[in-house]
N, C-alpha and C. Protein backbone atom coordinates (compact mmCIF):
# COMPACT_ATOMS: atom_id res chain seq x y z
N UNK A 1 -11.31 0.32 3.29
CA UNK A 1 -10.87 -0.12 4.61
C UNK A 1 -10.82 -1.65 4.63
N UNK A 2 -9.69 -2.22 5.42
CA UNK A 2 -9.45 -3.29 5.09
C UNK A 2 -10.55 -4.44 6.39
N UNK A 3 -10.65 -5.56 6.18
CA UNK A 3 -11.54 -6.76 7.15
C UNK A 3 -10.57 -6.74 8.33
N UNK A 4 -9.50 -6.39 8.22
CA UNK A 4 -8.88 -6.72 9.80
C UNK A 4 -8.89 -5.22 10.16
N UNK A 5 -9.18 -4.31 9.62
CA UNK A 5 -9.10 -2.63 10.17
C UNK A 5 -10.67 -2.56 10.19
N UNK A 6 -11.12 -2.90 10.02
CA UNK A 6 -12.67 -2.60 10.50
C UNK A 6 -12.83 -3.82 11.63
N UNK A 7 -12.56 -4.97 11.92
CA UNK A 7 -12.79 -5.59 12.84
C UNK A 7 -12.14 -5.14 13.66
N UNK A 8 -10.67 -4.56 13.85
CA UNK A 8 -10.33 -3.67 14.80
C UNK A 8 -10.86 -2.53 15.82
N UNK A 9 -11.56 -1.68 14.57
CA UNK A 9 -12.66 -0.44 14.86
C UNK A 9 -13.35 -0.86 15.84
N UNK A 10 -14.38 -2.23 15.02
CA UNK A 10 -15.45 -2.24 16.16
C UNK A 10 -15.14 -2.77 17.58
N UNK A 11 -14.21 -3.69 17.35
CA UNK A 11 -13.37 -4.18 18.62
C UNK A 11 -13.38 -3.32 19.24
N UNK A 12 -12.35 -2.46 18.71
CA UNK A 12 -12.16 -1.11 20.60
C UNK A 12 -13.24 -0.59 20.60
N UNK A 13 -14.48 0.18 19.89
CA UNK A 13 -15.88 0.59 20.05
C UNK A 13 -16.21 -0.10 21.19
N UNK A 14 -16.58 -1.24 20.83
CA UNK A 14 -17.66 -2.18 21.97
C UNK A 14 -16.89 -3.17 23.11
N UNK A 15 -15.74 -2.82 23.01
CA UNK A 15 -14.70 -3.26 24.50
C UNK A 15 -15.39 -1.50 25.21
N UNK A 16 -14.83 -0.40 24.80
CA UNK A 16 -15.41 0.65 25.60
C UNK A 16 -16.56 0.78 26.03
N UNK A 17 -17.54 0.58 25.14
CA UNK A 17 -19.08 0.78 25.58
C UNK A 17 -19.29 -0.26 26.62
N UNK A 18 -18.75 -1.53 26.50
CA UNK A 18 -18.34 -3.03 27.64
C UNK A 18 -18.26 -2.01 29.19
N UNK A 19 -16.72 -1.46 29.03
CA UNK A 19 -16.52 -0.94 30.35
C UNK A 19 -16.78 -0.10 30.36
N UNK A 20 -17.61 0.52 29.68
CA UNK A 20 -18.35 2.06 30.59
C UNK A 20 -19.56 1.85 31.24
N UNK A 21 -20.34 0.54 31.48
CA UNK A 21 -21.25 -0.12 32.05
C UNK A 21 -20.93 0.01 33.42
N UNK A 22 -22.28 0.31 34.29
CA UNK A 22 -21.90 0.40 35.50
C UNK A 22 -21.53 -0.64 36.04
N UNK A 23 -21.07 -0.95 37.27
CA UNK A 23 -21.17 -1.82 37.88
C UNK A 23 -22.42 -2.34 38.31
N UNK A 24 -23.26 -2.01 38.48
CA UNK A 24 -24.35 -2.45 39.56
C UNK A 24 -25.34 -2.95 38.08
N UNK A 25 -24.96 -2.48 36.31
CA UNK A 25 -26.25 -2.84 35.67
C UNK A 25 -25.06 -4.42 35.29
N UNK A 26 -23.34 -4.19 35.27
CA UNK A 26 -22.77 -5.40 34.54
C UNK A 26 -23.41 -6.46 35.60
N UNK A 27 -23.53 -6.13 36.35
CA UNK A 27 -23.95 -7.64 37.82
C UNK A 27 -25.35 -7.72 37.06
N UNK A 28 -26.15 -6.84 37.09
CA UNK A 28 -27.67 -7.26 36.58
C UNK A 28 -27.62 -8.03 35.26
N UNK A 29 -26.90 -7.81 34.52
CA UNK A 29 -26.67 -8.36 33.02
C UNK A 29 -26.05 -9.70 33.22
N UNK A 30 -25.45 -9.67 33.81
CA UNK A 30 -24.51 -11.10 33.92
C UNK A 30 -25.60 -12.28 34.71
N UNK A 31 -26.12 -11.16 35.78
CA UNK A 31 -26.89 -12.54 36.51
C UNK A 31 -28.40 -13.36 35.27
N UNK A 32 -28.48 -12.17 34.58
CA UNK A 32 -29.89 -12.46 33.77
C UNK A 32 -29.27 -13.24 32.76
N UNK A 33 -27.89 -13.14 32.17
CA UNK A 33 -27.28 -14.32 31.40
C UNK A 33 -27.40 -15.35 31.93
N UNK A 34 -26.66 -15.65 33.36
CA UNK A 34 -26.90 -16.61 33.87
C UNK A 34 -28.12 -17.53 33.92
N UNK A 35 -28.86 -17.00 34.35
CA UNK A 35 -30.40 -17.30 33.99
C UNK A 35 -31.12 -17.90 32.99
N UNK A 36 -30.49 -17.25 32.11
CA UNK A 36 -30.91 -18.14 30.20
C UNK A 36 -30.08 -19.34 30.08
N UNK A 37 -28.96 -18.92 30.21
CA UNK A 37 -27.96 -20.09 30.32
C UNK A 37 -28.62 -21.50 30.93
N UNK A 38 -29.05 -21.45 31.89
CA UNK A 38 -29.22 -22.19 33.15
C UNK A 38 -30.82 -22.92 32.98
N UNK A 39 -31.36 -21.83 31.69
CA UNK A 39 -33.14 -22.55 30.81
C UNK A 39 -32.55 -23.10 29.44
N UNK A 40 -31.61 -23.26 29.36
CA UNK A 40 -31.55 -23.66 27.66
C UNK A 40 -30.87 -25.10 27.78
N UNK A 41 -31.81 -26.09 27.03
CA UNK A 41 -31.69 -27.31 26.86
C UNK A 41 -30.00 -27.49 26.72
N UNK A 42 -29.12 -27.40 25.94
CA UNK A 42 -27.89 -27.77 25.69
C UNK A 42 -26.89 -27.55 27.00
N UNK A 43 -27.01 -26.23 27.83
CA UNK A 43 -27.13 -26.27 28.95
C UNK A 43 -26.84 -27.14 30.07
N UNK A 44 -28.25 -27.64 29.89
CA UNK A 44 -28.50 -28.42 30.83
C UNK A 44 -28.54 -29.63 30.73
N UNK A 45 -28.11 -30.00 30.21
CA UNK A 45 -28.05 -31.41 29.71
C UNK A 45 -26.34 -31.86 29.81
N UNK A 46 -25.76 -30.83 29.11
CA UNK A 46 -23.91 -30.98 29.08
C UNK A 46 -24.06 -31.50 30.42
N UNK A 47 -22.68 -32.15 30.33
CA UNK A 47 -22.21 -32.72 31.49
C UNK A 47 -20.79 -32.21 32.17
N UNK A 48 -19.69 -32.13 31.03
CA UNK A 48 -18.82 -31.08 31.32
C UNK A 48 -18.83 -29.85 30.08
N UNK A 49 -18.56 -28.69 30.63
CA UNK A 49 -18.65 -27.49 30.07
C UNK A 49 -17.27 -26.73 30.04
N UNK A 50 -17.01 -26.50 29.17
CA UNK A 50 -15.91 -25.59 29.16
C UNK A 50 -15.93 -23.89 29.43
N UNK A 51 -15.47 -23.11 30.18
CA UNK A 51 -16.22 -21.70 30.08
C UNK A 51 -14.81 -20.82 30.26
N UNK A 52 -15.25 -19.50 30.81
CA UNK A 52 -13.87 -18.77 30.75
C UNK A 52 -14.15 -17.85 32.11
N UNK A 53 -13.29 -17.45 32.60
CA UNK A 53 -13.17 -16.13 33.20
C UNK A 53 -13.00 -15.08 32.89
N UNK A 54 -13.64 -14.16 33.54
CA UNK A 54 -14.00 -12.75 32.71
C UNK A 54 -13.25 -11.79 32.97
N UNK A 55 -12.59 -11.00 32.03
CA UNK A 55 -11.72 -10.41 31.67
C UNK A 55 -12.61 -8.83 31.27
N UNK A 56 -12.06 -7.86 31.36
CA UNK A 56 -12.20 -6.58 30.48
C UNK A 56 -13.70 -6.44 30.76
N UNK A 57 -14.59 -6.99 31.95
CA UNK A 57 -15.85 -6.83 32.34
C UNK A 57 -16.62 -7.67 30.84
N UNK A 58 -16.30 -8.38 30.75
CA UNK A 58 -17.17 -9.82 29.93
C UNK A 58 -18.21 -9.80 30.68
N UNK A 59 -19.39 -10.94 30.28
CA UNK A 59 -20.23 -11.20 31.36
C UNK A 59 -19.25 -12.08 31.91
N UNK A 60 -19.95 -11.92 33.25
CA UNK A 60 -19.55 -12.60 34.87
C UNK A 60 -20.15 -13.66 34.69
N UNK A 61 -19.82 -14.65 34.26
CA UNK A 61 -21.11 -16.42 34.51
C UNK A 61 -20.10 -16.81 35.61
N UNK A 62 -19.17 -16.62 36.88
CA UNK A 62 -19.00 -17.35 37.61
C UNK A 62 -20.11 -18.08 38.60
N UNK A 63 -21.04 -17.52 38.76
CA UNK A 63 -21.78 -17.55 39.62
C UNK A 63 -22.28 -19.63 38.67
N UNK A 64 -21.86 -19.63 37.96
CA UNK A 64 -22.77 -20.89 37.38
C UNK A 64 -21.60 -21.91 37.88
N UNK A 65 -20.64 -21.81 38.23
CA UNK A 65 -19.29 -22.43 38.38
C UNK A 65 -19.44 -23.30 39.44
N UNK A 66 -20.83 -23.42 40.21
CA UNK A 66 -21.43 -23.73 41.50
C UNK A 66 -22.86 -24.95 40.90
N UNK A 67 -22.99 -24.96 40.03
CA UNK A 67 -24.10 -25.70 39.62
C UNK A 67 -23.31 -27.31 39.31
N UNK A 68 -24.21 -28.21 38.90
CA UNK A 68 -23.46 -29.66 39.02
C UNK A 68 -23.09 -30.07 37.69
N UNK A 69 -22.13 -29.39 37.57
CA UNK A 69 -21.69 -29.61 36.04
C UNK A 69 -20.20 -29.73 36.01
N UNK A 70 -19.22 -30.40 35.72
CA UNK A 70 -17.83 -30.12 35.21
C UNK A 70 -17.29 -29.63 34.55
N UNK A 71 -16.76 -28.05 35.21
CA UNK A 71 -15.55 -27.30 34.73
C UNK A 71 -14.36 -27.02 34.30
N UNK A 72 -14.25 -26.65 32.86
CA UNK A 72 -12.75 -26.92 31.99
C UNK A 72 -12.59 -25.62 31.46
N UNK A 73 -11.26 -25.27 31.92
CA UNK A 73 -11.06 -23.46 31.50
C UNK A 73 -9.73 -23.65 31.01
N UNK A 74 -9.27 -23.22 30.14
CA UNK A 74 -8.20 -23.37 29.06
C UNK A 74 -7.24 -22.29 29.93
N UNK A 75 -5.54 -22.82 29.59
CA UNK A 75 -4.36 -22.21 29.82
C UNK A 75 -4.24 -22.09 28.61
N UNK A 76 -3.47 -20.67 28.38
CA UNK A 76 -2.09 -19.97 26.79
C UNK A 76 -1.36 -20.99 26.47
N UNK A 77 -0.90 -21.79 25.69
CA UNK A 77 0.08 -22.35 25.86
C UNK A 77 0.68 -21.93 24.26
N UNK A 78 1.52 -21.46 24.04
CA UNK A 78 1.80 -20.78 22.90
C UNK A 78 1.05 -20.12 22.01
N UNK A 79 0.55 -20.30 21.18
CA UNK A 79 -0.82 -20.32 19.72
C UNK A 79 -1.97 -21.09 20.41
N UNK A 80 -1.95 -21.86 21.52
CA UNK A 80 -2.96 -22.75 21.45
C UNK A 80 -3.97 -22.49 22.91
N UNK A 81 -5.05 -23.43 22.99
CA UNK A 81 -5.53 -23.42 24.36
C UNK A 81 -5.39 -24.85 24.64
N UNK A 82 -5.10 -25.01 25.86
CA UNK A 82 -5.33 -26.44 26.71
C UNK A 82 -6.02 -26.29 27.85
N UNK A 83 -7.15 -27.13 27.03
CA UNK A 83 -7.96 -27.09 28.67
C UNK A 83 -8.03 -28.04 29.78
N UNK A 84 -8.20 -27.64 31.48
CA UNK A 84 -7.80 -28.75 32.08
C UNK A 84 -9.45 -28.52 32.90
N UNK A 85 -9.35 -29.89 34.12
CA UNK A 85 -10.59 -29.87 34.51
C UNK A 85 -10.35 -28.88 35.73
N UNK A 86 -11.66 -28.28 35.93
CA UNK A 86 -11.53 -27.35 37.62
C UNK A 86 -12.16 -27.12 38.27
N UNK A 87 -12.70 -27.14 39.58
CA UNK A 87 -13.47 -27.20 40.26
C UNK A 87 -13.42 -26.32 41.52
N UNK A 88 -14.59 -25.45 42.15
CA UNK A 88 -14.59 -24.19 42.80
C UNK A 88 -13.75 -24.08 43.69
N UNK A 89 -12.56 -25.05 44.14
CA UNK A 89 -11.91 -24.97 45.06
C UNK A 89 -10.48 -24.95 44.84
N UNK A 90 -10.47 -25.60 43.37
CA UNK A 90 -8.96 -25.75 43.24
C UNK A 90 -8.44 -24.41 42.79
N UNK A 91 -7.21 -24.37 43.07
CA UNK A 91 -6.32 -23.21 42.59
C UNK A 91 -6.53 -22.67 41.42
N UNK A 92 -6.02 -21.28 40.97
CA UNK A 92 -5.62 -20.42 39.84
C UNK A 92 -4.74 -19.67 39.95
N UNK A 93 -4.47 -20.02 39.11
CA UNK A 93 -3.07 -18.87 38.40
C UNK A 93 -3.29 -17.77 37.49
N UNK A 94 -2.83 -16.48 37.22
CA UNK A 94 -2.95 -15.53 36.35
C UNK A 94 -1.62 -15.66 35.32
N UNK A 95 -2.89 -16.01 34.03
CA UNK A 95 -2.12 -16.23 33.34
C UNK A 95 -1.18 -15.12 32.27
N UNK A 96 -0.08 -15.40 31.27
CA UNK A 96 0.17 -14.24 30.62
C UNK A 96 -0.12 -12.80 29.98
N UNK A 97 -1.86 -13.58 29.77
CA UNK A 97 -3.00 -12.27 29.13
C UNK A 97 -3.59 -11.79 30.30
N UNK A 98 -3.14 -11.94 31.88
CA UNK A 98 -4.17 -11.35 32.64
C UNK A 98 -5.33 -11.84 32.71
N UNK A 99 -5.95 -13.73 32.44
CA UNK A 99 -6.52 -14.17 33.00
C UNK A 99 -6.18 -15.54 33.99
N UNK A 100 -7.45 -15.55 34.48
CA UNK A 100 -7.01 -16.78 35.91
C UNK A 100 -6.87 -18.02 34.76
N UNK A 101 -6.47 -18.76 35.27
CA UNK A 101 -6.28 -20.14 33.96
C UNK A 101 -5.99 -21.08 35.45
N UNK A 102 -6.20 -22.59 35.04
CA UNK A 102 -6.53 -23.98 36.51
C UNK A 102 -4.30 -23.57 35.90
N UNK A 103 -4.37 -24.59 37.61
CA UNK A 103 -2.84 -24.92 37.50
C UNK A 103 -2.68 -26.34 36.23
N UNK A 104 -1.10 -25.68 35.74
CA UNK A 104 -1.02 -26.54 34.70
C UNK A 104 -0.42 -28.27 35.10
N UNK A 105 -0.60 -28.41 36.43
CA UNK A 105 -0.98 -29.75 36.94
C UNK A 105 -2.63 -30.40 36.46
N UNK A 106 -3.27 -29.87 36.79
CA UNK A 106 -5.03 -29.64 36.78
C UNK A 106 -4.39 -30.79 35.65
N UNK A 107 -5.85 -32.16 35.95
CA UNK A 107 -6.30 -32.85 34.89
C UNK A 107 -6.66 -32.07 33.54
N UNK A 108 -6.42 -32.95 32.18
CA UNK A 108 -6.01 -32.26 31.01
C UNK A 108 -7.60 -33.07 30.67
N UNK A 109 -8.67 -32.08 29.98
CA UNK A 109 -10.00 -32.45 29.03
C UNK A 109 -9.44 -32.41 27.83
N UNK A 110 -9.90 -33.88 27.00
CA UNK A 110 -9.88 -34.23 25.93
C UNK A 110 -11.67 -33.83 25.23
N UNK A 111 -11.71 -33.55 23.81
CA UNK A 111 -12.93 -33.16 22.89
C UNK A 111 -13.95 -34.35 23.81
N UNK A 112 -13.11 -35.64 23.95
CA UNK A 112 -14.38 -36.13 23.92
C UNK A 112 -15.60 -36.25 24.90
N UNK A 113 -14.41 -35.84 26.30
CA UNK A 113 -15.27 -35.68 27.12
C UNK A 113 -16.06 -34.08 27.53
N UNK A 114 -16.18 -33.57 26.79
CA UNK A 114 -16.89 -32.25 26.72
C UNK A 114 -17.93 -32.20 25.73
N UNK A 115 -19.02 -31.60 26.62
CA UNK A 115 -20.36 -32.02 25.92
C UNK A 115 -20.67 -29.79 25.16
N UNK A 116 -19.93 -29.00 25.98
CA UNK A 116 -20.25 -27.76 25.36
C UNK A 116 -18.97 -26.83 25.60
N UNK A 117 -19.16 -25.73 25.02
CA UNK A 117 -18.05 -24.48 25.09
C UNK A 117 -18.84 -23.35 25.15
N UNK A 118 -18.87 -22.54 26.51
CA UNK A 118 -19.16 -21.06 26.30
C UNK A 118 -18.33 -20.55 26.23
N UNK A 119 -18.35 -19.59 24.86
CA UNK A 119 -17.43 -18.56 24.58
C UNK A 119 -17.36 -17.69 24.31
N UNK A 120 -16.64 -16.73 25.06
CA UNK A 120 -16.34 -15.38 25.36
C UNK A 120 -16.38 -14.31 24.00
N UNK A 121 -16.97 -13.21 23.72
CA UNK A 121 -16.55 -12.54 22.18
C UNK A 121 -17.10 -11.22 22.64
N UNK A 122 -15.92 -10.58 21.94
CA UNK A 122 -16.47 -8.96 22.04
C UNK A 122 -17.77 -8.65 21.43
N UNK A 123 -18.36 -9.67 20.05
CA UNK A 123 -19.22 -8.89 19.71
C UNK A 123 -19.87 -10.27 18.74
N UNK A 124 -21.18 -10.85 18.71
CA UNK A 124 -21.72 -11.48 17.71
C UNK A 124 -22.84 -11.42 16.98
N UNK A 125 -23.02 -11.99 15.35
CA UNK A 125 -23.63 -11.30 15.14
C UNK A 125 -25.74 -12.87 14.71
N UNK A 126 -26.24 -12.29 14.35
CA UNK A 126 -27.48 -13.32 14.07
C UNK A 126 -27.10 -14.14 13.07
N UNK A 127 -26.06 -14.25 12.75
CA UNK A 127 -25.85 -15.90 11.46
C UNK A 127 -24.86 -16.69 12.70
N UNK A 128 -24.24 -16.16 13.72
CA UNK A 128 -23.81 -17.09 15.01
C UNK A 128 -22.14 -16.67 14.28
N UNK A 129 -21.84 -15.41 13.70
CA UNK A 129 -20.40 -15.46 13.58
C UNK A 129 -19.89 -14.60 15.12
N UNK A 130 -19.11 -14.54 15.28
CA UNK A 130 -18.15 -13.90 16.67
C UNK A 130 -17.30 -13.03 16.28
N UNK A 131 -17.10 -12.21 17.05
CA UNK A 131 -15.37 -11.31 17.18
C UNK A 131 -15.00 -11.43 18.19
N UNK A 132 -13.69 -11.82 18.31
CA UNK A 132 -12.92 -12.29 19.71
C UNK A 132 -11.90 -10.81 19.60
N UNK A 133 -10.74 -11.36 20.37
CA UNK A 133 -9.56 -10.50 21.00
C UNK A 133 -9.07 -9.62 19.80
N UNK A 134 -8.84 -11.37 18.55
CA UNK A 134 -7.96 -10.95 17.65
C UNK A 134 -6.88 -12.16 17.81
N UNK A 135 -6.32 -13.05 18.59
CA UNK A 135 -5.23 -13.88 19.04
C UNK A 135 -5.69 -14.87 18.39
N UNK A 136 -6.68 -15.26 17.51
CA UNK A 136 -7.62 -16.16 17.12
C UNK A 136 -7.45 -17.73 18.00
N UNK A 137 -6.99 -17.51 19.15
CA UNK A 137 -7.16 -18.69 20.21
C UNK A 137 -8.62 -19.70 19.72
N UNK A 138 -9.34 -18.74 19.88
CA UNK A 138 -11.07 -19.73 19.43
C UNK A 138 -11.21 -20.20 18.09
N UNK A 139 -10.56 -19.10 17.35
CA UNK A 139 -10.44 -19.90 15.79
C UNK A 139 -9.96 -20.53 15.35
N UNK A 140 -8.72 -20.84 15.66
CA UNK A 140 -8.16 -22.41 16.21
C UNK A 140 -7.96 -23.64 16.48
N UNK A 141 -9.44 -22.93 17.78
CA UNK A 141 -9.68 -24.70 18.31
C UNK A 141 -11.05 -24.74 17.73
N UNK A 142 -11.76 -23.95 17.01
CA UNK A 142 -13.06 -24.01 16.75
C UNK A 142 -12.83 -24.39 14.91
N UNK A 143 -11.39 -24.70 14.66
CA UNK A 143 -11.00 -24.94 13.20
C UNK A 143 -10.68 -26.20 13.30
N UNK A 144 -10.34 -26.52 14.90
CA UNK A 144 -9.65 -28.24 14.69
C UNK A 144 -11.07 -29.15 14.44
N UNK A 145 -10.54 -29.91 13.77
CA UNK A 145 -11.18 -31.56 13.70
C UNK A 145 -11.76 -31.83 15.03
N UNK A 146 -10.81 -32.39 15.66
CA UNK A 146 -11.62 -32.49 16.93
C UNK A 146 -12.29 -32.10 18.03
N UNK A 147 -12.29 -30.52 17.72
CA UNK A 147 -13.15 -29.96 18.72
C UNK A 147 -14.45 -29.41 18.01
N UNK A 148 -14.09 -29.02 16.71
CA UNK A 148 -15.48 -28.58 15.39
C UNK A 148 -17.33 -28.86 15.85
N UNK A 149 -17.26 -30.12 16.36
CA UNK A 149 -18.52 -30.84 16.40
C UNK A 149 -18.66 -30.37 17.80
N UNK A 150 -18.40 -30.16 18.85
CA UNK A 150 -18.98 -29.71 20.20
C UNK A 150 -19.94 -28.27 20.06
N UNK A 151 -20.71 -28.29 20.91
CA UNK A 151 -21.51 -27.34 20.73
C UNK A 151 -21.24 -26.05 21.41
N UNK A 152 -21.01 -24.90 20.91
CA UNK A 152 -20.74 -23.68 21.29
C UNK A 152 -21.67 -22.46 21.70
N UNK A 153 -21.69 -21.73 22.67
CA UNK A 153 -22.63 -20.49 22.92
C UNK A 153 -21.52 -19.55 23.26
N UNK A 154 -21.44 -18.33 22.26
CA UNK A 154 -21.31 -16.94 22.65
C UNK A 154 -22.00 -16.43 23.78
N UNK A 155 -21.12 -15.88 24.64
CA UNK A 155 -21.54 -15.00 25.67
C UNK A 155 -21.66 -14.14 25.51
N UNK A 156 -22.72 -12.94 25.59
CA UNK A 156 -22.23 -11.05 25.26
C UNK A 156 -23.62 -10.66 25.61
N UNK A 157 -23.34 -9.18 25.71
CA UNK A 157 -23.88 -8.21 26.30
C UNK A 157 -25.24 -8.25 24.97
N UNK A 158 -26.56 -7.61 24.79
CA UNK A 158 -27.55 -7.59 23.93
C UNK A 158 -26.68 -6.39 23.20
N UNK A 159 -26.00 -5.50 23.73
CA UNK A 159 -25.82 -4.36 22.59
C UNK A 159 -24.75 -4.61 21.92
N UNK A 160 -23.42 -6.04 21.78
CA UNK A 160 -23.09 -6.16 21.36
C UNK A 160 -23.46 -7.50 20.24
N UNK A 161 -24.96 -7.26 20.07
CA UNK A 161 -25.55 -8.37 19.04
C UNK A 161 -26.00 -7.89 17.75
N UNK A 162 -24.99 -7.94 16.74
CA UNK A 162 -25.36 -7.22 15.29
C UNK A 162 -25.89 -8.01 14.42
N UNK A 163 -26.77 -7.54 13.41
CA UNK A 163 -27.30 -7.89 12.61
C UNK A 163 -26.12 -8.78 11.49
N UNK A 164 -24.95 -7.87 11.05
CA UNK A 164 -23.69 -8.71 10.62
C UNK A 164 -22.64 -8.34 10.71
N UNK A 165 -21.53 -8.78 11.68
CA UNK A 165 -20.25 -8.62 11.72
C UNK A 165 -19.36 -8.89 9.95
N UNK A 166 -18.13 -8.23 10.08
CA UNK A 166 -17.03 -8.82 8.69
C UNK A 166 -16.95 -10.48 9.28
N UNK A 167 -16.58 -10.85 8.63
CA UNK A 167 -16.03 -12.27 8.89
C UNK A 167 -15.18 -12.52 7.89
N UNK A 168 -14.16 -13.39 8.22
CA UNK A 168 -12.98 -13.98 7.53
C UNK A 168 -13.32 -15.51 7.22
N UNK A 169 -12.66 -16.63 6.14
CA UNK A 169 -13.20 -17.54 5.86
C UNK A 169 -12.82 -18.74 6.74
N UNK A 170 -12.08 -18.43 7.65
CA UNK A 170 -11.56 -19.18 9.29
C UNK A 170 -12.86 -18.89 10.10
N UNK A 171 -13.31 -18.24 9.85
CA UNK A 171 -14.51 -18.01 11.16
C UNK A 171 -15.83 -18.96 11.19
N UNK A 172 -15.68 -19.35 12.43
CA UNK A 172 -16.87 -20.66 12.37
C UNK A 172 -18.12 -20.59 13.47
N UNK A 173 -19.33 -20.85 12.86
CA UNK A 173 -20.53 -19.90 13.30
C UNK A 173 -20.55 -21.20 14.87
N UNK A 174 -21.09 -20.07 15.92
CA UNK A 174 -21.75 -20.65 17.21
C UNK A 174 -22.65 -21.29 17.07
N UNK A 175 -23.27 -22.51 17.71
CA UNK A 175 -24.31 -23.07 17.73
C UNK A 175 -25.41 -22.27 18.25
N UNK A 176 -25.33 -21.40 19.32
CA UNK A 176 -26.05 -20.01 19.98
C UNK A 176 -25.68 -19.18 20.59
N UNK A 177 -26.60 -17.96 21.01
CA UNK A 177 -25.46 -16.87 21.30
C UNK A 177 -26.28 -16.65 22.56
N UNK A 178 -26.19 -16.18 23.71
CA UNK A 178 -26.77 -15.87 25.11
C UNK A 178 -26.32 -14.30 25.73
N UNK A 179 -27.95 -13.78 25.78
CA UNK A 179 -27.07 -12.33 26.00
C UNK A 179 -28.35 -12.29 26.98
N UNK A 180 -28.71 -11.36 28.09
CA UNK A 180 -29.29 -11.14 28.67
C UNK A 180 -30.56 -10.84 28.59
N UNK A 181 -31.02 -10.55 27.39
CA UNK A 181 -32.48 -10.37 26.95
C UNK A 181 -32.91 -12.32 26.18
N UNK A 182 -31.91 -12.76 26.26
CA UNK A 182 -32.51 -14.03 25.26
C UNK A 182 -31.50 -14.94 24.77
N UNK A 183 -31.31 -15.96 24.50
CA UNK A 183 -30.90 -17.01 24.03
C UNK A 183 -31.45 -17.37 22.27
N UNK A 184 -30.19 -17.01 21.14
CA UNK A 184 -30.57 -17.32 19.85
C UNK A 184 -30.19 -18.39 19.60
N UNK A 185 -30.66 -19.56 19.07
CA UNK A 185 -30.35 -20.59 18.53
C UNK A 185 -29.86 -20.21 17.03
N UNK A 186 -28.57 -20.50 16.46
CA UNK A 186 -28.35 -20.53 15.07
C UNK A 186 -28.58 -21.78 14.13
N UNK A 187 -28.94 -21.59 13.31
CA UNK A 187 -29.68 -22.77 12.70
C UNK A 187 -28.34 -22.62 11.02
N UNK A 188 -27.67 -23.72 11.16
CA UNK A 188 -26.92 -23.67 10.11
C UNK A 188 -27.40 -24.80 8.47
């Protein structure tokens, strides 16, 4: 079996087990992410943060979108992401994949002014590798030069935290991963 047919497998596996979560435990899970999120030094310290909206019942971190930090959520823009700045009041748009993305007026964040990236993954594992969509959007910008050095946290559920995902030689490990039982620091 091939590395992109087994990353497939587990993909749809743990997108289902994702949404067969109730509602009332995904709110409990998300808020207790929130929570770790909100104790972990890198955290709290960033100044602007990049994050995402949740799609396919991800965790929910909107609720952090309210704390005093500056918000940068990336638009599709072909192969790529561009992220702009956003703040709880300004507009959204739904973008091509069926998420909200800032209007593509919204001030444009450059690497340098971003101190972190939480990012979204179906599934990660304890060396800090990820599985995303598949669109490799994150592998991408997590391959460029200038975004490489910012510090990254996986978002996900505890049951999608494996001992070791496949990985491809594009794939570039999280600085930590945040799931509702705990916050792992990866030590590279």
């Amino acid at each position: 079996m091939s590395q992109g047919h087994l990353k497939n497998e587990l993909r749809k596996k743990i997108i289902q087990q994702r949404q067969s979560i109730s509602e009332k435990d995904w709110h409990e899970k998300s808020t207790k992410i929130c929570q770790n999120l909100q104790q972990y030094p890198l955290f709290k310290e960033a100044k602007t943060i990049l994050a995402y909206f949740p799609i396919r019942q991800e965790p929910d971190i909107t609720t952090l979108f309210l704390t005093e930090h500056n918000w940068g959520f990336s638009r599709c823009v072909r192969k790529s992401l561009i992220w702009h700045s956003w703040q709880p009041n300004d507009p959204l748009i739904t973008g091509k994949y069926g998420i909200l993305e800032p209007s593509p007026n919204a001030p444009i964040l450059t690497p340098e002014t971003v101190d972190l990236i939480l990012i979204p993954a179906v599934a990660c594992d304890y060396k800090g590798y990820r599985l995303g969509y598949g669109g490799g959007f994150y592998d991408r910008l997590l391959n460029s030069p200038q975004w490489c050095s910012i510090p990254t946290i996986g978002i996900i559920f505890e049951f999608a935290l494996f001992s070791q995902l496949p990985c491809d030689p594009w794939d570039q490990k999280l600085k930590a991963i945040c799931t509702e039982d705990k916050i792992l620091s990866i030590y590279t």
